[in-house]
N, C-alpha and C. Protein backbone atom coordinates (compact mmCIF):
# COMPACT_ATOMS: atom_id res chain seq x y z
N UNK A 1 19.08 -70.32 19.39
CA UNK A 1 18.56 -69.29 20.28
C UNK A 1 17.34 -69.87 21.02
N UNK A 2 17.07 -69.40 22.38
CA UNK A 2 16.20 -70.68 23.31
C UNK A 2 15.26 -69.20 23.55
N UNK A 3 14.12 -69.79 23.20
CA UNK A 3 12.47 -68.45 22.96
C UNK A 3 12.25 -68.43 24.56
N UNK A 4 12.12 -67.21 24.63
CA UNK A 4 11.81 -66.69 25.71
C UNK A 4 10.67 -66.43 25.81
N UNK A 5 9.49 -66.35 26.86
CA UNK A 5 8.36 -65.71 27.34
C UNK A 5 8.53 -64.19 27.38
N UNK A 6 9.53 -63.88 27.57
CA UNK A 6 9.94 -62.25 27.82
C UNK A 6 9.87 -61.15 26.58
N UNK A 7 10.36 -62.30 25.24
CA UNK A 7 10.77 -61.48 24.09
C UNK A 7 9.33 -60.58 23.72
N UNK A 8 8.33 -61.44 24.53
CA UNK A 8 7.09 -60.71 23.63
C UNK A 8 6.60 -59.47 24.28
N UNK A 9 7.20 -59.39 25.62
CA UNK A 9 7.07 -58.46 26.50
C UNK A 9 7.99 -57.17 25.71
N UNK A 10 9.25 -57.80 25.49
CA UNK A 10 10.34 -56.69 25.12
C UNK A 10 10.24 -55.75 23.61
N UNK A 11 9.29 -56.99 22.88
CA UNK A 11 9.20 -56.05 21.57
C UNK A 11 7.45 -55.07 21.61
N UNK A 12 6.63 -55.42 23.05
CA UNK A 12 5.65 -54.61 23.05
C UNK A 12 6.22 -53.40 23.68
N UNK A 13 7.31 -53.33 24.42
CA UNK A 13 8.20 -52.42 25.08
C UNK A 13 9.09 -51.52 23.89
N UNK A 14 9.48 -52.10 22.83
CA UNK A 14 10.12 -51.12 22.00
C UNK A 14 9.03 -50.89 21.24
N UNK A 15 8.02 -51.46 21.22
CA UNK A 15 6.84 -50.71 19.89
C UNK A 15 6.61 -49.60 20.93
N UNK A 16 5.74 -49.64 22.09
CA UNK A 16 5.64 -48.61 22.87
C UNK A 16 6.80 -47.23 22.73
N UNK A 17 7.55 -47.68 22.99
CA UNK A 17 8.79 -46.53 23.19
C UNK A 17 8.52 -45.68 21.65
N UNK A 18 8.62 -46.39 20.69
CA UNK A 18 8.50 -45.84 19.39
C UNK A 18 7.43 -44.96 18.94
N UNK A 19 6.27 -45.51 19.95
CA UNK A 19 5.03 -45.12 19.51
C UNK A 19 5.16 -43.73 20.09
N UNK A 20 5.06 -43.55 20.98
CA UNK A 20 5.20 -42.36 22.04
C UNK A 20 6.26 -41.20 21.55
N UNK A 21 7.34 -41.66 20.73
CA UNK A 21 8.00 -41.06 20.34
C UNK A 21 7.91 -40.34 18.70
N UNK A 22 7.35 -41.01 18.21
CA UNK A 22 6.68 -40.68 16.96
C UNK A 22 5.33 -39.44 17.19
N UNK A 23 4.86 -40.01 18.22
CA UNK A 23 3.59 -39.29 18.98
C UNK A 23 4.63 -37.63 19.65
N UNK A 24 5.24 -37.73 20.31
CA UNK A 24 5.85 -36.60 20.45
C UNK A 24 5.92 -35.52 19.26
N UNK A 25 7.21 -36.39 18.27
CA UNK A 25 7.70 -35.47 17.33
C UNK A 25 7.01 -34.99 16.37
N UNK A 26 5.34 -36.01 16.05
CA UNK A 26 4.82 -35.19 15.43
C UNK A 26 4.24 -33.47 16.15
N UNK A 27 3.81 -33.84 17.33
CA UNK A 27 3.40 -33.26 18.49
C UNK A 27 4.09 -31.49 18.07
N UNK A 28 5.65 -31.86 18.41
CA UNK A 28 6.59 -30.81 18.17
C UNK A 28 6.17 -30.38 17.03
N UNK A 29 6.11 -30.99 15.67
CA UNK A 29 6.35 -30.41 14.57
C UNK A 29 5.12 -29.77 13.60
N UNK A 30 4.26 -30.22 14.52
CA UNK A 30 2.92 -29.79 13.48
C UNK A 30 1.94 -29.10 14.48
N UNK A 31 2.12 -29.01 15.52
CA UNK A 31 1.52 -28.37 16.62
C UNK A 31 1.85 -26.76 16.27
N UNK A 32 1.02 -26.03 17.30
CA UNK A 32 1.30 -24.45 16.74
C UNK A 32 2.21 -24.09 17.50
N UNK A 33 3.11 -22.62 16.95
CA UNK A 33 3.81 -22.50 17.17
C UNK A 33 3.95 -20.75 18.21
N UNK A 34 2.93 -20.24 17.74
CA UNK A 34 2.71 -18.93 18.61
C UNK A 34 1.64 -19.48 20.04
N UNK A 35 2.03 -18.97 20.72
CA UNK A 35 1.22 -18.83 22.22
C UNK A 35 0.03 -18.11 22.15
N UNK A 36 -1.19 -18.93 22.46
CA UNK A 36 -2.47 -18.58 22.67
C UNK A 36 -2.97 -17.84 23.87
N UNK A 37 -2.82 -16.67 24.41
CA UNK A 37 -3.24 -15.92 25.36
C UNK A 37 -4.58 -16.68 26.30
N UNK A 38 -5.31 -16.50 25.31
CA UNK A 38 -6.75 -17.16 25.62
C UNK A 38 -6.63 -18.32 26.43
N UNK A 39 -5.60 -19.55 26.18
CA UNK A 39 -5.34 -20.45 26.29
C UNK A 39 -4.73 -20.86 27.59
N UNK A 40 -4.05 -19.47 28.05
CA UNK A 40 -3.46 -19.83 29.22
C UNK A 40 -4.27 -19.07 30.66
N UNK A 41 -5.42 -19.44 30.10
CA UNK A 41 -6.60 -18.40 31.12
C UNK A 41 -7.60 -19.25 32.13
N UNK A 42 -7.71 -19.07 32.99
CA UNK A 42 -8.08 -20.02 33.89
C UNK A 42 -10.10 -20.21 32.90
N UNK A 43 -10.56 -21.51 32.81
CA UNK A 43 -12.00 -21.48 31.95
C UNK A 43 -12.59 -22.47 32.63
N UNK A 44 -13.52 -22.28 32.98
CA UNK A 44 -14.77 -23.25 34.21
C UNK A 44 -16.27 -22.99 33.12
N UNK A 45 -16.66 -24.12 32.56
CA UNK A 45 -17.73 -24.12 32.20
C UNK A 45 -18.09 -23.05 31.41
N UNK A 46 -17.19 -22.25 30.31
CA UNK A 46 -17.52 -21.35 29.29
C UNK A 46 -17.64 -19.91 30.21
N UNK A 47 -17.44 -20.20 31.62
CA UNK A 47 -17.49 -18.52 32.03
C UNK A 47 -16.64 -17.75 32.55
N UNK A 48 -16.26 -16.63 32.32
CA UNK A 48 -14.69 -16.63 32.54
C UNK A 48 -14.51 -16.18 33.81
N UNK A 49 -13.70 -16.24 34.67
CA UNK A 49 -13.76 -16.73 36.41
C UNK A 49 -13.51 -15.02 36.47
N UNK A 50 -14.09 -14.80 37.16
CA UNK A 50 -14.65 -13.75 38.40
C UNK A 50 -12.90 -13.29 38.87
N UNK A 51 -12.78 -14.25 39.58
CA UNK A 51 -11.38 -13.85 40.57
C UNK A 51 -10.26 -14.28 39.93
N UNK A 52 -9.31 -13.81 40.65
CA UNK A 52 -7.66 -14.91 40.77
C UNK A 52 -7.56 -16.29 41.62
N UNK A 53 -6.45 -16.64 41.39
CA UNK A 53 -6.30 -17.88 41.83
C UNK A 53 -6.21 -17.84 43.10
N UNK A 54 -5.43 -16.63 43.27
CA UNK A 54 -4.92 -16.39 44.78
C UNK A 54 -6.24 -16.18 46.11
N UNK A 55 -7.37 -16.29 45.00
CA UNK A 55 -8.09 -15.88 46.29
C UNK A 55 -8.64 -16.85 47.24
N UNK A 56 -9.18 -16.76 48.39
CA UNK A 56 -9.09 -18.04 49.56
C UNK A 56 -10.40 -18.83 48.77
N UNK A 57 -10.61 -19.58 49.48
CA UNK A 57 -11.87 -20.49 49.79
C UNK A 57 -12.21 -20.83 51.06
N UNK A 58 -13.39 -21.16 51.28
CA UNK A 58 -14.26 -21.50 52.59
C UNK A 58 -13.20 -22.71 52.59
N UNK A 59 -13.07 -23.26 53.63
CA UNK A 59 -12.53 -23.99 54.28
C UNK A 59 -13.64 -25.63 54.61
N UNK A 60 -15.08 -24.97 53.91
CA UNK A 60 -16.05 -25.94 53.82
C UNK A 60 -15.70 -26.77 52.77
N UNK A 61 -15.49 -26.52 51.79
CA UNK A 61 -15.17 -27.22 50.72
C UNK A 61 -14.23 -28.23 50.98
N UNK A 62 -13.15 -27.68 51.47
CA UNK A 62 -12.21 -28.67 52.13
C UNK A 62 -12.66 -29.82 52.54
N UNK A 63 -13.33 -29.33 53.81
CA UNK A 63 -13.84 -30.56 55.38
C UNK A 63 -14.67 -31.49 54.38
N UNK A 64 -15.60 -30.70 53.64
CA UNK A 64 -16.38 -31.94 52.79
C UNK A 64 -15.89 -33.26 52.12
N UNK A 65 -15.18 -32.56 51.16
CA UNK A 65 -14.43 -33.32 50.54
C UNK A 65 -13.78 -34.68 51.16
N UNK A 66 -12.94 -34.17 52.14
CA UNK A 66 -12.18 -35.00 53.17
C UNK A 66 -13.24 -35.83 54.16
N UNK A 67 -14.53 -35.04 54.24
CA UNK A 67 -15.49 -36.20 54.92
C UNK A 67 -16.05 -37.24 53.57
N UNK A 68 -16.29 -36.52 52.77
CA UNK A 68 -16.68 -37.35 51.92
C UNK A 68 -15.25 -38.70 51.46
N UNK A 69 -14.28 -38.86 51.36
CA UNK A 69 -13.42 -39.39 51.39
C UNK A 69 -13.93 -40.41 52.26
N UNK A 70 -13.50 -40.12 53.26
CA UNK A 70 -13.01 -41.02 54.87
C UNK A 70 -14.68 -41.95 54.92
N UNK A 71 -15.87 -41.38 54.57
CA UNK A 71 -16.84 -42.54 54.35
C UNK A 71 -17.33 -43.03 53.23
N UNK A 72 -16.56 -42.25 52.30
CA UNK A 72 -16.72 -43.83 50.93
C UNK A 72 -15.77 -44.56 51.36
N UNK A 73 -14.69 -44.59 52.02
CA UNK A 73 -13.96 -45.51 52.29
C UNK A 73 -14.26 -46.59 53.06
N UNK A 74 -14.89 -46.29 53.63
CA UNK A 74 -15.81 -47.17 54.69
C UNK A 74 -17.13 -48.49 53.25
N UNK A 75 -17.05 -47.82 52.49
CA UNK A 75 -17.82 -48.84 51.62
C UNK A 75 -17.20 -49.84 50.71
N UNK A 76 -15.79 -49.64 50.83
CA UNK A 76 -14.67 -50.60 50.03
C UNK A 76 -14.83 -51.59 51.47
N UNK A 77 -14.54 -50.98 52.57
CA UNK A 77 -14.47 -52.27 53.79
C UNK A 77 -15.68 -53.38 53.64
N UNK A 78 -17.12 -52.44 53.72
CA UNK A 78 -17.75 -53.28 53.98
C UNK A 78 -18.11 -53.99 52.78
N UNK A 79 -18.13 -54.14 51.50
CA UNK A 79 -18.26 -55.03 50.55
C UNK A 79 -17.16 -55.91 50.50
N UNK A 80 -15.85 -55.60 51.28
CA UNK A 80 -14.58 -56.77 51.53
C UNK A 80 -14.95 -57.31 52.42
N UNK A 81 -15.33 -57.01 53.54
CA UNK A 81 -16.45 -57.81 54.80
C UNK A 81 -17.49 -58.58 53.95
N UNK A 82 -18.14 -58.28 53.12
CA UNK A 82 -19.47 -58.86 52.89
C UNK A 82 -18.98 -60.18 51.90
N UNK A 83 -17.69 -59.61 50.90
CA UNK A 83 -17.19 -60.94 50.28
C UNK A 83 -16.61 -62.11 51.27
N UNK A 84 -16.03 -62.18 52.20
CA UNK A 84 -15.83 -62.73 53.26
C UNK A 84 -16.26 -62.86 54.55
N UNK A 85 -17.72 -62.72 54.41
CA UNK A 85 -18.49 -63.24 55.77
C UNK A 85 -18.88 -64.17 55.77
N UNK A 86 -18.65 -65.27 55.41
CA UNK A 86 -19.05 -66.78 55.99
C UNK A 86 -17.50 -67.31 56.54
N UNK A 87 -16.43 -66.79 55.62
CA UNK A 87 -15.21 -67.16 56.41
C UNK A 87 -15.40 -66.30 57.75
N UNK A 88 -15.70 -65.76 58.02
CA UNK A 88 -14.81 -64.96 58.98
C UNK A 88 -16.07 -65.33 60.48
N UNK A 89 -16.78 -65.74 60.29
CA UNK A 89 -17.44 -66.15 61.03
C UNK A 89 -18.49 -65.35 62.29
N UNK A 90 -18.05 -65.41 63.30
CA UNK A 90 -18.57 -64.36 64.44
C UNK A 90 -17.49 -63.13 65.00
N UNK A 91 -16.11 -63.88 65.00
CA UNK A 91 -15.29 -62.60 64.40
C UNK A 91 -15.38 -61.62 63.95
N UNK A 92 -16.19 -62.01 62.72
CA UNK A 92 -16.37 -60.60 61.10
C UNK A 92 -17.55 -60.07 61.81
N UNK A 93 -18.62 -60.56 62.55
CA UNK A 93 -19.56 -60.04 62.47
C UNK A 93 -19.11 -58.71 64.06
N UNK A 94 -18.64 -59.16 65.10
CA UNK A 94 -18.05 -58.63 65.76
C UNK A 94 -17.39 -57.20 65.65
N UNK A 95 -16.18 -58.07 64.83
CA UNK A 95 -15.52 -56.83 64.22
C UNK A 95 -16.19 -56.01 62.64
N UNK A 96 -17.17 -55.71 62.36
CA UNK A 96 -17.84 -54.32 61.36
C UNK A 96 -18.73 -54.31 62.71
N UNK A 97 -19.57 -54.76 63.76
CA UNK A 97 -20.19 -53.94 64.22
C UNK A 97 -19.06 -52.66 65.55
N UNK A 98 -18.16 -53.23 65.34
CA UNK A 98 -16.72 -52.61 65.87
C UNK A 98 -16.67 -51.47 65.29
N UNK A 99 -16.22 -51.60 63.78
CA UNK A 99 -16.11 -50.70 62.79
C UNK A 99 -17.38 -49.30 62.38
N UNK A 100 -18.89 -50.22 62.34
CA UNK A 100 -19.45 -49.44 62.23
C UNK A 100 -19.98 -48.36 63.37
N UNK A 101 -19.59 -49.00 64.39
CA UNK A 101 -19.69 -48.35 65.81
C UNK A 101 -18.49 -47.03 65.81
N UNK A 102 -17.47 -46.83 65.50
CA UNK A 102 -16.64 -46.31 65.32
C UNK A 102 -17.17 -45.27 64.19
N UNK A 103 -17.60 -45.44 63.00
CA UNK A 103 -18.07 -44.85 62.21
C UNK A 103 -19.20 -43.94 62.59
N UNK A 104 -19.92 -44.37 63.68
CA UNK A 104 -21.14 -43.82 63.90
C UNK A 104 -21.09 -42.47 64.25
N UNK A 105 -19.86 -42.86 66.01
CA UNK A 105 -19.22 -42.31 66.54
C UNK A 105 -18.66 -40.83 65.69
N UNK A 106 -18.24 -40.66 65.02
CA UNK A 106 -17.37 -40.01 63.73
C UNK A 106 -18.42 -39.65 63.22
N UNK A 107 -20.19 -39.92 62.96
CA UNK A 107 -20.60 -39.48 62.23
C UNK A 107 -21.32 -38.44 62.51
N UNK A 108 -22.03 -39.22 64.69
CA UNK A 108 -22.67 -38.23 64.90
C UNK A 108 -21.60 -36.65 65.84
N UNK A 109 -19.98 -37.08 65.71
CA UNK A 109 -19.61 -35.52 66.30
C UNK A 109 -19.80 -34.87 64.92
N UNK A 110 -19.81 -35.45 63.77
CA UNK A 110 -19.64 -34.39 62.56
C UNK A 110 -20.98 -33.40 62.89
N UNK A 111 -22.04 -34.45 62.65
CA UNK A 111 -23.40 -33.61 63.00
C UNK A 111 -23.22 -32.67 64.43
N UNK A 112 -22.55 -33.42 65.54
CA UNK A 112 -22.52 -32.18 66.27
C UNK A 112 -22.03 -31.06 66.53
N UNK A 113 -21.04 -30.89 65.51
CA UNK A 113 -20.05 -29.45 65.19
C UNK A 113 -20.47 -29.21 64.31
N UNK A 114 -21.91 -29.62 63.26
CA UNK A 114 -22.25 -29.23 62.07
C UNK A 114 -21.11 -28.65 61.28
N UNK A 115 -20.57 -29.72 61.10
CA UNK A 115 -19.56 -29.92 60.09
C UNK A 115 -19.94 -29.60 58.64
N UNK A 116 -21.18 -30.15 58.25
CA UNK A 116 -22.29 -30.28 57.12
C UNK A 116 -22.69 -28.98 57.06
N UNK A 117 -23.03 -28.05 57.92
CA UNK A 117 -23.61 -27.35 58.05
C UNK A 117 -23.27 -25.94 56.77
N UNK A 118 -23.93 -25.28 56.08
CA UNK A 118 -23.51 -25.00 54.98
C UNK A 118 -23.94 -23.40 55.47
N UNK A 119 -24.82 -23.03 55.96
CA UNK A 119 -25.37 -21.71 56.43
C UNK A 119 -24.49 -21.02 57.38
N UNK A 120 -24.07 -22.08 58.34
CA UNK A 120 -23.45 -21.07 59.37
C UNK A 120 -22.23 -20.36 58.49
C-alpha cells in the first residue's frame, strides 16, 4: 500500500464527522425535552423589549451602518497600499490620492445631506 499525504487529511475528516455526531446525539438525548416559553422571547440585555418585532425602525440606523461599512473599507485599501508602496511607485501614490479624493467627495455629500445627522 503506497502512503498517501491525503490519508491524514481523511482520518481528521472521519474523526470530525464522528465528533459532531456524537456531539449531536448526545445533544438529542440529554437535552430537555419540554419547551421553555421564556426561551423563545425576544431578550436584549436582561430587559424585556418594549415592542414587537414587527415594529419599524428609523431608517438612520440603517444609512449608518452601511456608511460605516463602505469607510472601514476604505482602511483594508489603504494598509494594502501602504504594504506595497515602494513597489508601486508614483502610480500608487497617484492612484490613493485618486481614491482618497473620491472618498472625500462621498464624505463631504454625506455631511451635506447630514446623513450623520441624528436630531433631524
Amino acid at each position: 500500500m503506497i502512503y498517501s499525504p491525503y490519508y491524514n487529511v481523511l482520518v481528521v475528516f472521519i474523526a470530525l464527522i464522528g465528533i459532531i455526531t456524537l456531539i449531536s446525539l448526545l445533544a438529542i438525548f440529554l437535552g430537555p425535552k419540554k419547551e421553555n416559553q421564556a426561551k423563545k422571547e425576544a431578550y436584549e440585555c436582561g430587559i424585556p423589549s418594549p415592542h414587537t418585532a414587527q415594529q419599524k425602525l428609523s431608517v438612520k440606523f440603517y444609512l449608518v451602518a452601511i456608511l460605516f461599512i463602505l469607510f472601514d473599507i476604505e482602511v483594508i485599501f489603504l494598509y494594502l497600499w501602504a504594504l506595497n508602496f515602494q513597489e508601486l511607485g508614483w502610480f500608487g501614490i497617484i492612484e490613493i490620492f485618486l481614491f482618497l479624493g473620491i472618498l472625500l467627495v462621498g464624505y463631504l455629500y454625506i455631511l451635506q445631506t447630514k446623513a450623520l445627522d441624528w436630531e433631524s
